[in-house]
N, C-alpha and C. Protein backbone atom coordinates (compact mmCIF):
# COMPACT_ATOMS: atom_id res chain seq x y z
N UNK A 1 119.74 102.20 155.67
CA UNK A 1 118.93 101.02 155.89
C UNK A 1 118.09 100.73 154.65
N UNK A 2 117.40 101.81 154.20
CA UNK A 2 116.60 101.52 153.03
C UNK A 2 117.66 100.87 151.65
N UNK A 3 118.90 101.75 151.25
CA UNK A 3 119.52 101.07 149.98
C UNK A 3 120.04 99.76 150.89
N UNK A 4 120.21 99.31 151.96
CA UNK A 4 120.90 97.98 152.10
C UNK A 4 119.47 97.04 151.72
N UNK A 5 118.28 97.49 151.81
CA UNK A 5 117.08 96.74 151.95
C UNK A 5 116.73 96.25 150.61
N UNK A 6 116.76 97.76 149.84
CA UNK A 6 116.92 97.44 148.03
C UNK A 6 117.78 96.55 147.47
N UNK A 7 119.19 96.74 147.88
CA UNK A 7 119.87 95.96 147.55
C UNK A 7 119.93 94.16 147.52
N UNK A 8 119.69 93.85 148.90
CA UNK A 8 119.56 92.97 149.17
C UNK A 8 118.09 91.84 148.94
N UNK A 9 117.12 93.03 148.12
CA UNK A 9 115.82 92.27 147.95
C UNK A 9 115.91 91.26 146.40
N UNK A 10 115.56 90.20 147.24
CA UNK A 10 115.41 88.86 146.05
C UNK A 10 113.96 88.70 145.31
N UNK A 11 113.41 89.11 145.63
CA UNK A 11 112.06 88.60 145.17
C UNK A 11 111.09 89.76 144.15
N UNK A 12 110.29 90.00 143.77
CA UNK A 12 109.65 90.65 143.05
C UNK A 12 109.02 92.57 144.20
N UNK A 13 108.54 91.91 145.50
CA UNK A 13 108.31 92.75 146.23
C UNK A 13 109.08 92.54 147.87
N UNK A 14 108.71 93.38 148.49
CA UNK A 14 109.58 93.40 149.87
C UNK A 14 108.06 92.88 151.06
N UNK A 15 108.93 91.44 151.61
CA UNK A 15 107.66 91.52 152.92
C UNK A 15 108.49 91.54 154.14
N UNK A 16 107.90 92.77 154.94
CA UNK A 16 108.34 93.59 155.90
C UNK A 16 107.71 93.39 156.91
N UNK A 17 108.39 94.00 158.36
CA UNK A 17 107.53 94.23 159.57
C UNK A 17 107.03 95.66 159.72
N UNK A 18 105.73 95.52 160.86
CA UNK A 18 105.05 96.95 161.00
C UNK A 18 106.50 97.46 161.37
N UNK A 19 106.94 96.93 162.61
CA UNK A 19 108.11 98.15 162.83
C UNK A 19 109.19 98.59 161.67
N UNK A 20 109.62 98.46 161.08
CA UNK A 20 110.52 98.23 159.55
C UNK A 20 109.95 99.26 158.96
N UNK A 21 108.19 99.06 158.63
CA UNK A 21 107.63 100.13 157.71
C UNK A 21 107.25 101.60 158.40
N UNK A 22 106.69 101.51 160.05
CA UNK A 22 107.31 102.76 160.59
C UNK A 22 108.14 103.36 160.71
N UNK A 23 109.74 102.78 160.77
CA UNK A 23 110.64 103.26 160.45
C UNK A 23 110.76 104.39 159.44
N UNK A 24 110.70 103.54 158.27
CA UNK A 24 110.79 104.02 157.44
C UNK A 24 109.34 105.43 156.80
N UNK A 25 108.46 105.21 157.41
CA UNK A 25 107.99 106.09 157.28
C UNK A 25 108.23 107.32 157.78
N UNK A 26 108.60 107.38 159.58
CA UNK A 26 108.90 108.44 160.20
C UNK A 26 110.46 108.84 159.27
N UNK A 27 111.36 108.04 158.56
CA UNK A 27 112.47 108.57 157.85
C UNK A 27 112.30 109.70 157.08
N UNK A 28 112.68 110.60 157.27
CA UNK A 28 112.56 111.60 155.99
C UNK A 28 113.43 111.61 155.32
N UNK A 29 114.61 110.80 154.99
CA UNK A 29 115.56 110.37 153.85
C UNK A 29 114.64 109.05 153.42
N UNK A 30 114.08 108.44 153.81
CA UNK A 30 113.59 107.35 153.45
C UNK A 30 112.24 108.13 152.63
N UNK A 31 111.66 108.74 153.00
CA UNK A 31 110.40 109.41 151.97
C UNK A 31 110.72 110.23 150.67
N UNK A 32 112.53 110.56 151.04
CA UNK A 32 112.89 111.25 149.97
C UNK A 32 113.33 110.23 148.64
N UNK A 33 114.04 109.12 149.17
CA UNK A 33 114.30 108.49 148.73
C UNK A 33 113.35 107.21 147.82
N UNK A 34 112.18 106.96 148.52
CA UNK A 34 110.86 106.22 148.12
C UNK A 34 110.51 106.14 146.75
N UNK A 35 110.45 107.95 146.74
CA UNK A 35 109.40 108.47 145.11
C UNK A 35 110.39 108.35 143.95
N UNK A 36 111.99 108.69 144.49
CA UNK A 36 112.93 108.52 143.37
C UNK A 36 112.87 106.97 143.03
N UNK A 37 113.08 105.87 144.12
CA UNK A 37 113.39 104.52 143.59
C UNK A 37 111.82 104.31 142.54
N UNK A 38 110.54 104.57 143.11
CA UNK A 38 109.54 104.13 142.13
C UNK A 38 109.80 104.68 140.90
N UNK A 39 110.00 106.21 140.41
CA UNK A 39 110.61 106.60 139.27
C UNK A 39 111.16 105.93 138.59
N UNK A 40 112.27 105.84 139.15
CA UNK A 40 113.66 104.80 138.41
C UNK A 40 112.27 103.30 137.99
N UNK A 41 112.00 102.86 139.24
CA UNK A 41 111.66 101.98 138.43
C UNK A 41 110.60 101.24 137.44
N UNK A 42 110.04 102.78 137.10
CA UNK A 42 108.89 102.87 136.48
C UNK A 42 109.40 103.06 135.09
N UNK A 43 110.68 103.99 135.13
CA UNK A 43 111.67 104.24 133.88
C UNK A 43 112.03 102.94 133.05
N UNK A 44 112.16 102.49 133.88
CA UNK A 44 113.02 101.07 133.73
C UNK A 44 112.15 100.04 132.92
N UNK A 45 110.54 99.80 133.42
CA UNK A 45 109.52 99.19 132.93
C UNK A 45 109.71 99.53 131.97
N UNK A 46 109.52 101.20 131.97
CA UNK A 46 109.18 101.48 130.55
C UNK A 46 109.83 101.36 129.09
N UNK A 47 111.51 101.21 129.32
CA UNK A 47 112.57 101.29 128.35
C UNK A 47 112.31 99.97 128.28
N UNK A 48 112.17 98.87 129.26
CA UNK A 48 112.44 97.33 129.12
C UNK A 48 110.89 96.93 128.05
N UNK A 49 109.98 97.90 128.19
CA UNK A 49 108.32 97.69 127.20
C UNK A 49 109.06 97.72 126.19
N UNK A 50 109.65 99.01 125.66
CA UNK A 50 109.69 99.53 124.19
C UNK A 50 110.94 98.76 124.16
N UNK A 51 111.91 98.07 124.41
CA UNK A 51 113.22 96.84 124.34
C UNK A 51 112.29 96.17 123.63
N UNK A 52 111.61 95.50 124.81
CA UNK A 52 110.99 94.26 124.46
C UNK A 52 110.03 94.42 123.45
N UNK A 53 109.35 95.28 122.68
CA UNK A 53 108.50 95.88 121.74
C UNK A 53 109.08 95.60 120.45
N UNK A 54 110.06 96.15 120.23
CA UNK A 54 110.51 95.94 119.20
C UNK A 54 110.50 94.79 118.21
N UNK A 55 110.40 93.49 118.85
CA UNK A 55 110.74 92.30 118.07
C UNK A 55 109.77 91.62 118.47
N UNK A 56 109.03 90.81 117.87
CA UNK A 56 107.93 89.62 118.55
C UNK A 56 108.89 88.59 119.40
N UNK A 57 108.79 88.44 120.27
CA UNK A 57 109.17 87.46 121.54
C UNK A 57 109.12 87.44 122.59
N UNK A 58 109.26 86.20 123.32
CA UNK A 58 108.40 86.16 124.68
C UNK A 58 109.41 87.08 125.63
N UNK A 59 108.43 87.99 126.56
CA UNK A 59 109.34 88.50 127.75
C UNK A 59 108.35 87.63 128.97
N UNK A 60 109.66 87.77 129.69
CA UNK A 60 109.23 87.01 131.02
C UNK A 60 110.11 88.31 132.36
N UNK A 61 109.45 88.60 133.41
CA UNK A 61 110.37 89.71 134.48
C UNK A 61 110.57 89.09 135.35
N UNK A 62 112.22 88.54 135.53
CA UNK A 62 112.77 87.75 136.83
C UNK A 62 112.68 88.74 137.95
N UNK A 63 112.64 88.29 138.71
CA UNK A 63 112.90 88.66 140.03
C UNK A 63 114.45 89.09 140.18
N UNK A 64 114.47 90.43 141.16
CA UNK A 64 115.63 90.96 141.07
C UNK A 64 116.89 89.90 141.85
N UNK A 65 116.55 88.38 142.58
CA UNK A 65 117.54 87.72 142.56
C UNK A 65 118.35 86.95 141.92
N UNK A 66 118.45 87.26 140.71
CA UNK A 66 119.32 86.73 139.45
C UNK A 66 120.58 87.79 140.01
N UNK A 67 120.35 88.58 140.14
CA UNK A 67 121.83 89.67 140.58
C UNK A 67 122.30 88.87 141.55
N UNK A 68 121.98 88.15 142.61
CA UNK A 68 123.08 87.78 143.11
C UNK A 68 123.31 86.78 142.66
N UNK A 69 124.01 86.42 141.85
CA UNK A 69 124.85 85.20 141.55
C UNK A 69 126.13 85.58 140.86
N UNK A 70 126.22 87.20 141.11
CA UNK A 70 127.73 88.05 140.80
C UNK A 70 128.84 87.40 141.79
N UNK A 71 128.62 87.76 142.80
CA UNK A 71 129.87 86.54 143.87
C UNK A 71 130.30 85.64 142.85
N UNK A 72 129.30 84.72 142.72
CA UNK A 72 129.97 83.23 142.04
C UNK A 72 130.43 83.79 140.77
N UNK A 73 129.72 84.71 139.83
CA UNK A 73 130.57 84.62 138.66
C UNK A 73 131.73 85.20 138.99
N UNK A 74 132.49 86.13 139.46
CA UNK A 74 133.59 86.57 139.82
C UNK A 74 134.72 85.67 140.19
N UNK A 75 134.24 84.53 141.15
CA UNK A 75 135.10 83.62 141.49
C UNK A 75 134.80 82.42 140.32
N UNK A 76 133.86 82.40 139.15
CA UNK A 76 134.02 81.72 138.03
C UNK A 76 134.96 82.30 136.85
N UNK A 77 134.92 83.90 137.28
CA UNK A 77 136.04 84.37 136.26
C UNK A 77 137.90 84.47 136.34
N UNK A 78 137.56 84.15 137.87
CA UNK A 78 138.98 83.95 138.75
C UNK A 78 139.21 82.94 138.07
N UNK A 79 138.31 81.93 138.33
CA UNK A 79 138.90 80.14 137.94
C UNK A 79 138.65 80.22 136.32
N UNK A 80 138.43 80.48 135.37
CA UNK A 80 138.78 80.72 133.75
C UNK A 80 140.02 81.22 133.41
N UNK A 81 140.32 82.37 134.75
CA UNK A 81 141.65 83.33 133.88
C UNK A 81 142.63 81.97 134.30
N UNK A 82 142.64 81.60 135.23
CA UNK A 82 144.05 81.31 135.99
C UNK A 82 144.69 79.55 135.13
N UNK A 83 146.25 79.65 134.85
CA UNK A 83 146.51 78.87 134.52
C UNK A 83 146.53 77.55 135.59
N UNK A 84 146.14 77.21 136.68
CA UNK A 84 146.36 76.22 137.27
C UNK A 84 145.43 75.30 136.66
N UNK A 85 145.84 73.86 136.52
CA UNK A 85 144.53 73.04 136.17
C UNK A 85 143.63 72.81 137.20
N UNK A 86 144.10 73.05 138.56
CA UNK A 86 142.89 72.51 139.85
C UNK A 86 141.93 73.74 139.29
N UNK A 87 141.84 75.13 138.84
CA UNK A 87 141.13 75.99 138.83
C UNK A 87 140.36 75.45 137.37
N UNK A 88 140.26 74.86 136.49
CA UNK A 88 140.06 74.55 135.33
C UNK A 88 138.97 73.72 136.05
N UNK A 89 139.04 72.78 137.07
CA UNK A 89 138.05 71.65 137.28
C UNK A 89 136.97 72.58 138.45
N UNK A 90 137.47 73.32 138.97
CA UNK A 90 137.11 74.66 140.00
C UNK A 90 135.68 75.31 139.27
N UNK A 91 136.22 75.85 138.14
CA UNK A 91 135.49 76.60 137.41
C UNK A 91 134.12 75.97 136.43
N UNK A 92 134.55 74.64 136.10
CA UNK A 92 133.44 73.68 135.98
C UNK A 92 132.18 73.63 137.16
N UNK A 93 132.91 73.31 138.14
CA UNK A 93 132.17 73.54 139.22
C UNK A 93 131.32 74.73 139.65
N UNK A 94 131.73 75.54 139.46
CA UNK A 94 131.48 77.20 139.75
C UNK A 94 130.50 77.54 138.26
N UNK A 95 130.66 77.17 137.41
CA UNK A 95 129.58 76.99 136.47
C UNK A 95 128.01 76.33 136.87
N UNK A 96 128.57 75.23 137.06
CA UNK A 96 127.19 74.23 137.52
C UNK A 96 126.64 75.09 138.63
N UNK A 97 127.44 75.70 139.65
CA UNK A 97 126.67 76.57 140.60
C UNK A 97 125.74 77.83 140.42
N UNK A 98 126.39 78.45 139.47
CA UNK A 98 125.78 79.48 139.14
C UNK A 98 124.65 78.85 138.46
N UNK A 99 124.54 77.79 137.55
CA UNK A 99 123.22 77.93 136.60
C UNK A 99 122.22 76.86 137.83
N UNK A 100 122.42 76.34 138.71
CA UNK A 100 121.71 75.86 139.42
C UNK A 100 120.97 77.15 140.40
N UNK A 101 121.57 78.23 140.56
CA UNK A 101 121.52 79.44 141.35
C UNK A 101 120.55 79.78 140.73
N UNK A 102 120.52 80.30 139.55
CA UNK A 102 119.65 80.74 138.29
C UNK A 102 118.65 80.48 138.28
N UNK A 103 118.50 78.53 137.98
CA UNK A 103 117.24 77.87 138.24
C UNK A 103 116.46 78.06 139.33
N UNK A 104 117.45 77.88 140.55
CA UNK A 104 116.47 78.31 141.60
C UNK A 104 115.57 79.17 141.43
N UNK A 105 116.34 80.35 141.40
CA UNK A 105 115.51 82.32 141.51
C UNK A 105 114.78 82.18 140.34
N UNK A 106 115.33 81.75 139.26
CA UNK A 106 113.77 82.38 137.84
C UNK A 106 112.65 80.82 138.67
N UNK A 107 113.12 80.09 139.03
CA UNK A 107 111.62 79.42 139.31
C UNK A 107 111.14 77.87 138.34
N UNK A 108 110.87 77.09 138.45
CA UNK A 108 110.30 76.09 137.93
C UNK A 108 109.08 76.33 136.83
N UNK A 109 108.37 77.32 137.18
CA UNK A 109 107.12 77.90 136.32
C UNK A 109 107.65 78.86 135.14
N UNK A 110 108.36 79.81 135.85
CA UNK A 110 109.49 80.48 134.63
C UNK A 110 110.04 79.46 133.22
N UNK A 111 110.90 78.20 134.20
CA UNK A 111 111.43 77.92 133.29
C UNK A 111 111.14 77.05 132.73
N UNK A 112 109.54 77.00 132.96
CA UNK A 112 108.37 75.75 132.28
C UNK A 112 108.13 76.52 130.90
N UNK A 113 107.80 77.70 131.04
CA UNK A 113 107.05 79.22 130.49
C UNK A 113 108.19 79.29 129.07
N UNK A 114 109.74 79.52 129.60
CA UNK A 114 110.63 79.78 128.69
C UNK A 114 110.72 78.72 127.70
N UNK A 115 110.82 77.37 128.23
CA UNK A 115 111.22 76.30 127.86
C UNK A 115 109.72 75.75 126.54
N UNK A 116 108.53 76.34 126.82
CA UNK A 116 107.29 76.25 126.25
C UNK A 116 107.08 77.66 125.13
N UNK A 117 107.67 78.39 125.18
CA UNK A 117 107.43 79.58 124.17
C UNK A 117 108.77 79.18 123.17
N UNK A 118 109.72 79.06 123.67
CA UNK A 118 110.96 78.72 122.92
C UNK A 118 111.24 79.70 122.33
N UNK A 119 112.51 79.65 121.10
CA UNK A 119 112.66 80.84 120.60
C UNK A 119 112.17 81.90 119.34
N UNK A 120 112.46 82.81 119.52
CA UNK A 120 113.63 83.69 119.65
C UNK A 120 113.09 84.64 121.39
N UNK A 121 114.23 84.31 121.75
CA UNK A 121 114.04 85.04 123.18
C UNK A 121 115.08 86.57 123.58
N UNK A 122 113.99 87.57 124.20
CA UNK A 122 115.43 88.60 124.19
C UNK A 122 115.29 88.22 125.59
N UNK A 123 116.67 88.80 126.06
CA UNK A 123 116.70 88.93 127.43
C UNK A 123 117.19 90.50 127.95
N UNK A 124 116.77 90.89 128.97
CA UNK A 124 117.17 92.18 129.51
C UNK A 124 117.31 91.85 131.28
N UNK A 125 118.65 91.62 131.25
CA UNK A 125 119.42 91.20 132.44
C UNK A 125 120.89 91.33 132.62
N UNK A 126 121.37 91.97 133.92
CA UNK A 126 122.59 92.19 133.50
C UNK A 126 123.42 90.74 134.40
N UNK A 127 122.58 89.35 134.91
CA UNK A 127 122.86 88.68 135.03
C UNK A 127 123.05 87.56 133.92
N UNK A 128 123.81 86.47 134.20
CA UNK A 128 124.13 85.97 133.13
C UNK A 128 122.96 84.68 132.80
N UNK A 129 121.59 85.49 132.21
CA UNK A 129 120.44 84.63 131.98
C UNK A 129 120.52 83.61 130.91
N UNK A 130 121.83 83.97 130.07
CA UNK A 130 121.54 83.02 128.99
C UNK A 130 122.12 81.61 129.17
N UNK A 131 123.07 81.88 130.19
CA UNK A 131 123.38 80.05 130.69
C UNK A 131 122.34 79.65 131.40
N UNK A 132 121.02 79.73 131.85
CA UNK A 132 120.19 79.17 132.55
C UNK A 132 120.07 78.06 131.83
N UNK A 133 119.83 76.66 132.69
CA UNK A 133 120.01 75.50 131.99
C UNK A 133 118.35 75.48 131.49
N UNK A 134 118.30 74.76 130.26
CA UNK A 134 116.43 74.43 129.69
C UNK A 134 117.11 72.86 129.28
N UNK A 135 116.16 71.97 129.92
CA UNK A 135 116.49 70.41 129.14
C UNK A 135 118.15 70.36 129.30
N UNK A 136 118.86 70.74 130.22
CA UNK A 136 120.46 70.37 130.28
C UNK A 136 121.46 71.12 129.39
N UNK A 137 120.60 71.79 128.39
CA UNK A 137 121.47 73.11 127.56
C UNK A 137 121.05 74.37 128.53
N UNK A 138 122.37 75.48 128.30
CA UNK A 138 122.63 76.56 128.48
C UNK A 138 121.50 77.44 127.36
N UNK A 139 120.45 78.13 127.90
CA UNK A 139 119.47 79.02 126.85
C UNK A 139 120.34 79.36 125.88
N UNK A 140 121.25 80.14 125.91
CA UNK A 140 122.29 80.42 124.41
C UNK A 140 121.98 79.69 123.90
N UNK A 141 122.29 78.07 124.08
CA UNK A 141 122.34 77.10 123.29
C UNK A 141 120.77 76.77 122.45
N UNK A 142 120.42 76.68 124.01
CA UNK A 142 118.92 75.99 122.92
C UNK A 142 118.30 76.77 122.02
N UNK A 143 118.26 78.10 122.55
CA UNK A 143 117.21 78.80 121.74
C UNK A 143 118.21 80.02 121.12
N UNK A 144 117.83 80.93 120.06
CA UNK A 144 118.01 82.37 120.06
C UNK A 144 117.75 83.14 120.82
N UNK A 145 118.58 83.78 120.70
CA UNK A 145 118.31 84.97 121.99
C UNK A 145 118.76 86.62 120.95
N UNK A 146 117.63 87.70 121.35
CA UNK A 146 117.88 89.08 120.90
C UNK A 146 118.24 89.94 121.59
């Protein structure tokens, strides 16, 4: 229950019910499991500081729902490989979805923030942040990216 909960969380933090968090408290795989995920993701802060340290440029921390928009790229990489032309106009489509997906989850304020610092931008995402549309370009496009 707990990794389907991780998995599935879109947002920056988890809002739960009392019963949900008793659960999981009386869990003793769930208490074991707790102190490791904060670890990890304290690790993670920390490698993504000294990433982002390295070079002067703006960091911004999406919310972990940029990961789902793997579905769509998969069925955007289906429609690239395949010689049919209906998949050629498919995959156009499946483009526009994903970077509309994007926009959604990083947010209007995000991509006020990105679009206002400009570049050189790194990114540390294993979603595909750099097509997020800014002004109707794909970030690749508009700005540098490290």
């Amino acid at each position: 229950m707990l990794f389907r909960r991780l998995q599935s969380q879109k947002g920056l933090h988890n809002e739960d019910t009392v019963e949900n968090i008793k659960a999981l408290q009386a869990s003793r795989e769930a208490q074991l499991l707790i102190p490791m995920r904060q670890t990890e993701l304290e690790t993670f802060t920390l490698g993504v500081g000294l990433h982002a340290a390295q070079t002067c440029a703006g960091v911004v921390r999406l919310s972990p729902g940029v990961n789902h928009v793997f579905p769509a790229l998969a069925a955007y990489a289906g429609s690239v490989r395949s010689e049919k032309f209906s998949s050629s106009l498919k995959a156009r489509r499946l483009f526009r979805k994903i970077q509309n997906d994007l926009s959604n989850v990083v947010g209007k304020e995000r991509l006020e923030f990105i679009d206002n610092v400009g570049g050189p931008i790194k990114i540390v995402s294993d979603a595909p942040i750099e097509w997020l549309p800014i002004r109707n370009l794909p970030l690749s496009l508009r700005y540098k990216l490290l």
